[in-house]
N, C-alpha and C. Protein backbone atom coordinates (compact mmCIF):
# COMPACT_ATOMS: atom_id res chain seq x y z
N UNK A 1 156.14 140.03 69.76
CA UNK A 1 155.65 139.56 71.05
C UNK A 1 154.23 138.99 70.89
N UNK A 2 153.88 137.50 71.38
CA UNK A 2 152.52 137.27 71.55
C UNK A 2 151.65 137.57 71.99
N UNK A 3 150.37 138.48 71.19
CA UNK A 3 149.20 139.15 71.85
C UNK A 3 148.26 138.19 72.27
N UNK A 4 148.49 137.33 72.44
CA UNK A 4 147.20 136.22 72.87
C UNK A 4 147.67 135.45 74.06
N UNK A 5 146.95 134.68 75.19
CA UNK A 5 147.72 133.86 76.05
C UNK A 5 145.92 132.86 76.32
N UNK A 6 146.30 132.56 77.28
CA UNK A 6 144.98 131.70 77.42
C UNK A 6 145.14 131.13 78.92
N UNK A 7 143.90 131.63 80.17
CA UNK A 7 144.31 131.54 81.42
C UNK A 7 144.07 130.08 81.90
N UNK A 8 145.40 129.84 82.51
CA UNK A 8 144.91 128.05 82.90
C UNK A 8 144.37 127.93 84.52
N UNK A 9 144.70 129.31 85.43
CA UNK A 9 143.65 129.18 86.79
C UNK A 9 143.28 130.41 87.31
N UNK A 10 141.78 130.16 87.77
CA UNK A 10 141.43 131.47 88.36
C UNK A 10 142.00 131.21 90.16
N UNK A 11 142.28 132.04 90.77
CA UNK A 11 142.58 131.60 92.56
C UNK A 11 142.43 132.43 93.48
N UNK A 12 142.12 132.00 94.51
CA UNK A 12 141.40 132.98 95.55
C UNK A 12 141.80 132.66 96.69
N UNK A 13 141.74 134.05 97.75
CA UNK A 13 142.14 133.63 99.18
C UNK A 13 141.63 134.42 100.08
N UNK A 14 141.18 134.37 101.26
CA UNK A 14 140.30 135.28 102.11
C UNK A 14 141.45 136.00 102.75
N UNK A 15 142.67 135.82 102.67
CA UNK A 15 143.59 136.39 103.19
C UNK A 15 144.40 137.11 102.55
N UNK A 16 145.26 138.08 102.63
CA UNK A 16 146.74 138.98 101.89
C UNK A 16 147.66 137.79 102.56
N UNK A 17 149.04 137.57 101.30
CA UNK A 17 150.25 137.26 101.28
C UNK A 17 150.13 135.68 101.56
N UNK A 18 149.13 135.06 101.42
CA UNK A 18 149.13 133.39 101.27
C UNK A 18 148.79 132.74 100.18
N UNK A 19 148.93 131.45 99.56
CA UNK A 19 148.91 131.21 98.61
C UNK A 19 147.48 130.73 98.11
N UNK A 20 146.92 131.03 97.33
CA UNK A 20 145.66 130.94 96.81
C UNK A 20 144.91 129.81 96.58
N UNK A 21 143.60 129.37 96.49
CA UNK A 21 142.95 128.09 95.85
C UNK A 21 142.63 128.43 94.84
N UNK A 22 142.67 127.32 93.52
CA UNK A 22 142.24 127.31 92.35
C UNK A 22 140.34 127.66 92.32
N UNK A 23 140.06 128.12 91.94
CA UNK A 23 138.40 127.69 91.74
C UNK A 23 138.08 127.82 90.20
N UNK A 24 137.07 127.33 89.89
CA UNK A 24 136.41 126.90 88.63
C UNK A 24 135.74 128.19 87.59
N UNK A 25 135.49 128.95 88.47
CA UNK A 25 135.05 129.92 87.82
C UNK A 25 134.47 130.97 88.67
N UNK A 26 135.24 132.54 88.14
CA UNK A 26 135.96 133.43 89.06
C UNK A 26 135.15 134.72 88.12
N UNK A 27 134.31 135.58 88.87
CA UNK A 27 133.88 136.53 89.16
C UNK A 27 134.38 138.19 89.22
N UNK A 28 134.68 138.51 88.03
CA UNK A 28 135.07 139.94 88.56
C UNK A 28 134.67 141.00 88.66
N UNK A 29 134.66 141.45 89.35
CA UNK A 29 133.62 143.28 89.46
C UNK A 29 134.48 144.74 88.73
N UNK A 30 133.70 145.26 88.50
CA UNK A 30 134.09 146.72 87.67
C UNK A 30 134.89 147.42 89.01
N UNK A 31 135.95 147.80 88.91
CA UNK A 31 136.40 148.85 90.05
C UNK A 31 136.94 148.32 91.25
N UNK A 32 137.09 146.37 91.49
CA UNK A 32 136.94 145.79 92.19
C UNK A 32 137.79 144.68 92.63
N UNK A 33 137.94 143.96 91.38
CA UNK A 33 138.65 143.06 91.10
C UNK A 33 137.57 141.56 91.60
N UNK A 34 138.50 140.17 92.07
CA UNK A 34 137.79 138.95 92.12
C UNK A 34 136.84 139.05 93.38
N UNK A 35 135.73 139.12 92.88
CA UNK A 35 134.84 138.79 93.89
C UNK A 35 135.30 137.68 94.79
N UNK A 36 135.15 138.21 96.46
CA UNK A 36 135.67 137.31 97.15
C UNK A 36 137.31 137.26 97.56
N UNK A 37 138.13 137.60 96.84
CA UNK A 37 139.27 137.74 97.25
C UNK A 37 139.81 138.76 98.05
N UNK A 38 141.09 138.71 98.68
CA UNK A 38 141.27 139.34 99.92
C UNK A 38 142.05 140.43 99.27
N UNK A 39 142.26 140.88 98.10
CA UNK A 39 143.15 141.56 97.42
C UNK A 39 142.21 142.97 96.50
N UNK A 40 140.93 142.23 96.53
CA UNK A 40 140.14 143.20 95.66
C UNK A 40 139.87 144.47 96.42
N UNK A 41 139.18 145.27 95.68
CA UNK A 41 139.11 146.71 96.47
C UNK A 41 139.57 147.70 95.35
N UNK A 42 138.91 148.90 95.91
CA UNK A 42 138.72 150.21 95.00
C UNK A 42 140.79 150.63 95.15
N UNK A 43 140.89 150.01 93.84
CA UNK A 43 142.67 150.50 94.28
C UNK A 43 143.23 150.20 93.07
N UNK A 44 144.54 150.47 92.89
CA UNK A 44 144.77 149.69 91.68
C UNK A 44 145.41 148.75 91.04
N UNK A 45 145.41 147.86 92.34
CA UNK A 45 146.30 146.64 91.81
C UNK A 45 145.13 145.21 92.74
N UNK A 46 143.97 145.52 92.31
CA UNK A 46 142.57 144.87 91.92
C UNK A 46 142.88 143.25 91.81
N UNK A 47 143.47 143.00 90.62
CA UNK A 47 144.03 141.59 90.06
C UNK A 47 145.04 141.27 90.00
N UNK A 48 145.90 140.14 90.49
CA UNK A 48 147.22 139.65 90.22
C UNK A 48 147.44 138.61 88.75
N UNK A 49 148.54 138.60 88.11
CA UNK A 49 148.54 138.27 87.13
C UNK A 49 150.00 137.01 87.27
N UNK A 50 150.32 136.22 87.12
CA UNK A 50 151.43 135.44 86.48
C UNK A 50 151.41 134.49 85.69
N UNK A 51 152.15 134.56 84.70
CA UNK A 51 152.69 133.25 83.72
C UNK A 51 153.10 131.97 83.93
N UNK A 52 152.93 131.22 83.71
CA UNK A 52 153.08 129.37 83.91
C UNK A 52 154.73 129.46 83.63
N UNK A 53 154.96 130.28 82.28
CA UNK A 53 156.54 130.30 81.86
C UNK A 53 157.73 131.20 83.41
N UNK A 54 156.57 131.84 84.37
CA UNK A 54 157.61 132.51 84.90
C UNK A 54 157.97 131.53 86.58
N UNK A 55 156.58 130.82 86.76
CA UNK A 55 156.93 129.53 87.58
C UNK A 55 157.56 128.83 87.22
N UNK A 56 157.40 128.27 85.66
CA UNK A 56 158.77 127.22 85.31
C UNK A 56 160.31 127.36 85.80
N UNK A 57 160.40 129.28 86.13
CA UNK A 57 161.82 129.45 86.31
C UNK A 57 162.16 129.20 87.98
N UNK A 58 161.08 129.06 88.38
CA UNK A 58 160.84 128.62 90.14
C UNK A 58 161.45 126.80 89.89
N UNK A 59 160.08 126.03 88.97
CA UNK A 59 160.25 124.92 89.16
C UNK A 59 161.54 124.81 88.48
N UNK A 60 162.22 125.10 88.14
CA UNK A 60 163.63 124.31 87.23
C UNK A 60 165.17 124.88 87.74
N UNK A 61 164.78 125.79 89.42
CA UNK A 61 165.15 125.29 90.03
C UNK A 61 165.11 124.29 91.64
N UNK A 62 164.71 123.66 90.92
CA UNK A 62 164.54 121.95 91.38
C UNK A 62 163.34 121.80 93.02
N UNK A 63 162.20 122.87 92.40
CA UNK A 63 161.32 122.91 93.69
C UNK A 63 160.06 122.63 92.96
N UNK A 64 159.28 121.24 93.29
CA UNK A 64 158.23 120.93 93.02
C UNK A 64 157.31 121.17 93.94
N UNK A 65 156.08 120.98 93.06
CA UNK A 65 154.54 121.17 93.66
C UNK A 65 154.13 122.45 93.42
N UNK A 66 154.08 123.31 92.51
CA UNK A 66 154.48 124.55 92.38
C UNK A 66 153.12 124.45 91.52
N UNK A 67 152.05 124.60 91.76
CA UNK A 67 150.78 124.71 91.12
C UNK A 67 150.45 125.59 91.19
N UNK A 68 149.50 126.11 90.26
CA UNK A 68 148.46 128.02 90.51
C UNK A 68 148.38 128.30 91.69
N UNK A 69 148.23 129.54 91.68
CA UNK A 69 147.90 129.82 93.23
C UNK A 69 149.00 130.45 94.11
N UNK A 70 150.25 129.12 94.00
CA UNK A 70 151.39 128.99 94.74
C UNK A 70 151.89 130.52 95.34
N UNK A 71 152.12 131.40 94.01
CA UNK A 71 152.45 132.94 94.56
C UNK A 71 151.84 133.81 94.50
N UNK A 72 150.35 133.76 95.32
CA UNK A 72 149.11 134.11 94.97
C UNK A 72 148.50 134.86 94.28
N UNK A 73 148.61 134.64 93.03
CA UNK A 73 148.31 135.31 91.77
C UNK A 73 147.04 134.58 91.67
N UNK A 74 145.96 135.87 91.15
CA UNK A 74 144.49 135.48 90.59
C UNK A 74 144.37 134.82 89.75
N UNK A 75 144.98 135.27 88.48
CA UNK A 75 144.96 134.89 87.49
C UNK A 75 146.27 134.09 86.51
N UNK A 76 146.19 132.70 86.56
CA UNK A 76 146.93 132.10 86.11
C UNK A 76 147.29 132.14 84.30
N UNK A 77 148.43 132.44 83.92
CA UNK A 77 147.97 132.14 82.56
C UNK A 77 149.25 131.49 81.84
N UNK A 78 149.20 131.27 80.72
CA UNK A 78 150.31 130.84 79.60
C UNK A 78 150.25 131.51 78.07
N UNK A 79 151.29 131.52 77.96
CA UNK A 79 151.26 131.99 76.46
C UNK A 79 151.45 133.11 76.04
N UNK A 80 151.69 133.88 76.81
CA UNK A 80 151.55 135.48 77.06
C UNK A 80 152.95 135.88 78.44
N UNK A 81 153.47 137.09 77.76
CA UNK A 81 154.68 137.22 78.75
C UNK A 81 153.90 138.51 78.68
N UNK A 82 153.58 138.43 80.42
CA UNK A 82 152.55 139.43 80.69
C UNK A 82 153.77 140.75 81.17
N UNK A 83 154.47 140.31 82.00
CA UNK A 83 155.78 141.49 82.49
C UNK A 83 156.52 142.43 81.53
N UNK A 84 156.41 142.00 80.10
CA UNK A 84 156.93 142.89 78.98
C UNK A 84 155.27 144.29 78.35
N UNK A 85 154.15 143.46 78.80
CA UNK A 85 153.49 144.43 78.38
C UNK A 85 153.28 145.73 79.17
N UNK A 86 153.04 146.91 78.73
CA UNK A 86 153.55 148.11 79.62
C UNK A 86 151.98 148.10 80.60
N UNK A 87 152.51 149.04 81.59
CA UNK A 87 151.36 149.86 82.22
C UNK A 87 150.43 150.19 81.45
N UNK A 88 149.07 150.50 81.36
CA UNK A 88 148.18 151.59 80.62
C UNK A 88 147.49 150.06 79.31
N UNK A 89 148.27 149.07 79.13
CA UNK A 89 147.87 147.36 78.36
C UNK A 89 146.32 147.56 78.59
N UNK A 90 145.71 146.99 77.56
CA UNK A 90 144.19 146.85 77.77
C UNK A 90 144.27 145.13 77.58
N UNK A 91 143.33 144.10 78.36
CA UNK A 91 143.20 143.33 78.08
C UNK A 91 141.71 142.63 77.98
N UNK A 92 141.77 141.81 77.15
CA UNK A 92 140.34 141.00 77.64
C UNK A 92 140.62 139.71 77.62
N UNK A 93 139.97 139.32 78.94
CA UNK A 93 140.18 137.79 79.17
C UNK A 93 138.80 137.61 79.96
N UNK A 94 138.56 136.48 78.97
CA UNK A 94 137.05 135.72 79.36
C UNK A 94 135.92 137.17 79.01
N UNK A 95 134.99 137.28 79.77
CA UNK A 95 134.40 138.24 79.45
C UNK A 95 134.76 139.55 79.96
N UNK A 96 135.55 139.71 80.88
CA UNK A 96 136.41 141.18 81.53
C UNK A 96 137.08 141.75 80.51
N UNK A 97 137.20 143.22 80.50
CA UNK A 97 138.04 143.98 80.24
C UNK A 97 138.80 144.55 80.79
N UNK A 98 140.60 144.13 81.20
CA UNK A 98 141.26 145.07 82.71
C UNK A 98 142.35 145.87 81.66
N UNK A 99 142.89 146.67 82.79
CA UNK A 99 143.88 147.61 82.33
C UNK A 99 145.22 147.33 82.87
N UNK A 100 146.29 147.18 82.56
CA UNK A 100 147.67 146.62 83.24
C UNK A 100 147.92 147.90 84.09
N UNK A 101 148.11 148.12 85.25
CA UNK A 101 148.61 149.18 86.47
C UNK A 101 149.66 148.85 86.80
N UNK A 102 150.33 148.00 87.02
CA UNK A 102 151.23 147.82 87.43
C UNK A 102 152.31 146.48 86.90
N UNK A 103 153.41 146.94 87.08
CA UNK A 103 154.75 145.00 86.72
C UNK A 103 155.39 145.22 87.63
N UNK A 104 155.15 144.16 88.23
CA UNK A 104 155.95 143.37 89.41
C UNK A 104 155.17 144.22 90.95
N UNK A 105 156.15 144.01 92.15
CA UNK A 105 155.47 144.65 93.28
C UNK A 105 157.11 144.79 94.42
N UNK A 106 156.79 145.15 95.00
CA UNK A 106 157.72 145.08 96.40
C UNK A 106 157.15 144.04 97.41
N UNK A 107 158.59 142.81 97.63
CA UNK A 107 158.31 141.81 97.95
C UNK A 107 157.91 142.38 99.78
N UNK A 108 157.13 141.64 100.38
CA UNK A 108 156.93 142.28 101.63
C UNK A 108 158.00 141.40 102.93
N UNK A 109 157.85 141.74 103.54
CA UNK A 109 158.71 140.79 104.36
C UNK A 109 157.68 139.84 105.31
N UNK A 110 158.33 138.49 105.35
CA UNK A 110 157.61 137.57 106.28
C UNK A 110 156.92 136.94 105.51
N UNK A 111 156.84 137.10 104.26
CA UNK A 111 156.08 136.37 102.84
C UNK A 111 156.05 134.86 102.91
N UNK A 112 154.97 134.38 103.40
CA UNK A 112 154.47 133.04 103.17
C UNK A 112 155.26 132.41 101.93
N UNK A 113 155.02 132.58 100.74
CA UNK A 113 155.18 132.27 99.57
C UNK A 113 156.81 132.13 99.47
N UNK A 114 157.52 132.76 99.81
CA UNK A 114 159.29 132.85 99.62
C UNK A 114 159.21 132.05 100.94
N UNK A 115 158.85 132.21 102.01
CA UNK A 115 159.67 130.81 102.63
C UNK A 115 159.46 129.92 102.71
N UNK A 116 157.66 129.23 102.00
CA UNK A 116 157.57 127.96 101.70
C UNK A 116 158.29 127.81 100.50
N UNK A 117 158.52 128.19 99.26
CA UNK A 117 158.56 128.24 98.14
C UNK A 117 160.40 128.44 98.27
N UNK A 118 161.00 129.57 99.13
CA UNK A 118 162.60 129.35 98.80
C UNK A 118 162.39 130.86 97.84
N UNK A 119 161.94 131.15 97.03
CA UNK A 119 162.03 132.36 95.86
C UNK A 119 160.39 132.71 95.56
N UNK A 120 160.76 134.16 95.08
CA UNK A 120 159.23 134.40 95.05
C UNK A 120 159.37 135.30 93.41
N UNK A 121 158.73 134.40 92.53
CA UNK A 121 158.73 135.13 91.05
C UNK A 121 157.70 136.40 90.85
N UNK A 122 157.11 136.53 91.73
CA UNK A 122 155.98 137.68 91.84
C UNK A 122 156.34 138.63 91.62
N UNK A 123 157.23 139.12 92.43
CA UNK A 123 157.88 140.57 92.86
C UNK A 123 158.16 141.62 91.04
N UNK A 124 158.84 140.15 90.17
CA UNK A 124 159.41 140.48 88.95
C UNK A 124 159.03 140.22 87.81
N UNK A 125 157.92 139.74 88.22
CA UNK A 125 157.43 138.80 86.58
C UNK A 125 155.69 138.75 86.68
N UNK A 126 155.35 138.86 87.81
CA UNK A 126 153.94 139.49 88.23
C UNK A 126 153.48 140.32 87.34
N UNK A 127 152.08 140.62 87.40
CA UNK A 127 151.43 142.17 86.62
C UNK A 127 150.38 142.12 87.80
N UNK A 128 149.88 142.99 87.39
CA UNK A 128 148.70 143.98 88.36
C UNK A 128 147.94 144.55 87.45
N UNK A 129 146.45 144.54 87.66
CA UNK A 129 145.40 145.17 86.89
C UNK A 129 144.42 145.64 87.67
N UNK A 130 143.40 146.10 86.63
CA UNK A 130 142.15 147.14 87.24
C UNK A 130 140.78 146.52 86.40
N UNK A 131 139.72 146.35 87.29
CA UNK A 131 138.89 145.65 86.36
C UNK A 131 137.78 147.05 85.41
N UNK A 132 137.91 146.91 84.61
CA UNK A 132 137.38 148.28 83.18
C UNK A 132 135.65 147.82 83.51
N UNK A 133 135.95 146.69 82.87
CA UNK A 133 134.39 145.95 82.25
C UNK A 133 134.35 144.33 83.16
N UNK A 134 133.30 144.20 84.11
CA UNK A 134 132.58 143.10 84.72
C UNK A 134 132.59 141.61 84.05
N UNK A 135 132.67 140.65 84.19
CA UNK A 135 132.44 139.46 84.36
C UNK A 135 133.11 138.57 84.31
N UNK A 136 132.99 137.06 84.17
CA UNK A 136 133.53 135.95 84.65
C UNK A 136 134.72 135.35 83.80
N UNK A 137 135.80 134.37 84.28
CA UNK A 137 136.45 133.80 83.82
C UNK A 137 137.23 132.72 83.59
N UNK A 138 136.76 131.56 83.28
CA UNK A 138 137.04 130.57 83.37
C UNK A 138 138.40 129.68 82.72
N UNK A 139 139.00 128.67 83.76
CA UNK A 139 139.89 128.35 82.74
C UNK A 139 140.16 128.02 81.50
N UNK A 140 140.57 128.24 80.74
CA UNK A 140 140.61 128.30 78.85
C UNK A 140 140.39 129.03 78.22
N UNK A 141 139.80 130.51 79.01
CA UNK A 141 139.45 131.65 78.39
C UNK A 141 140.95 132.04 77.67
N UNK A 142 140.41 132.94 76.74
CA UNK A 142 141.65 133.69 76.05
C UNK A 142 141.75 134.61 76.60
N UNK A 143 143.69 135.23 76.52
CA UNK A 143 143.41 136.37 76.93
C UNK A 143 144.10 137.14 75.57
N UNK A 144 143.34 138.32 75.24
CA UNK A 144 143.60 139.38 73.83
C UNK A 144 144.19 140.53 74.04
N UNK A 145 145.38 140.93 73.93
CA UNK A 145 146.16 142.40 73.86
C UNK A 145 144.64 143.39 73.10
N UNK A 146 144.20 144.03 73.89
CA UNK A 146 143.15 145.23 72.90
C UNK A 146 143.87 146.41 72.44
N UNK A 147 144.23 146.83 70.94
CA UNK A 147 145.02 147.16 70.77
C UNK A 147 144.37 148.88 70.73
């Protein structure tokens, strides 16, 4: 399995259960998650996580416009099949250090995202983290399995 991935968007939203904006460079706090986002907080599913490979399985069936953000995941990435790594995963991406808490979630009902979108890859292919160690992360950062 590939220990390396490399994040292609950070995304943010002042709201729960809508789909996120990309921004340039994304802020995370110890205990906290993305500064600014409506998801952060002393808890433990801090950061959202999805794969570019697990939207492809959105886009291919035959629903475009499907950019970061879309199923409001923080942290965009590729290269890395984040849903196979377990709970308790240490990662570092960009200058943060998080901990994997959680794969996948319980889809909620009335979900923005599944009825613009038709399907929601979150629920199953999602991760969830905890921020260990503070700071920023920009797109192209790597992300490193800490073993």
């Amino acid at each position: 399995m590939n220990k390396t991935g490399v994040v292609i968007a950070i995304n943010i939203s002042k709201e729960k259960g809508v789909i996120k904006t990309p921004i340039e460079v994304g802020f995370f706090k110890e205990n906290h998650g993305l500064v600014g986002d409506a998801h952060a907080g002393d808890w433990h599913r801090q950061v959202s996580l999805l794969g570019d490979e697990s939207i492809d399985k959105i886009r291919a069936m035959g629903i475009d416009d499907l950019g970061s953000g879309k199923f409001a995941e923080n942290i965009t990435t590729k290269d890395i099949i984040l849903y196979k790594l377990p709970v308790g995963t240490k990662l570092k991406i960009g200058e943060t250090i998080q901990e994997v808490t959680q794969i996948g979630k319980k889809c909620h009902a009335g979900c923005a995202i599944k009825s613009q979108v038709g399907d929601c890859v979150m629920p199953r292919e999602g991760i969830f983290t905890k921020i260990l160690k503070a700071g920023k992360i920009i797109p192209g950062d790597k992300i490193e399995v800490i073993e």
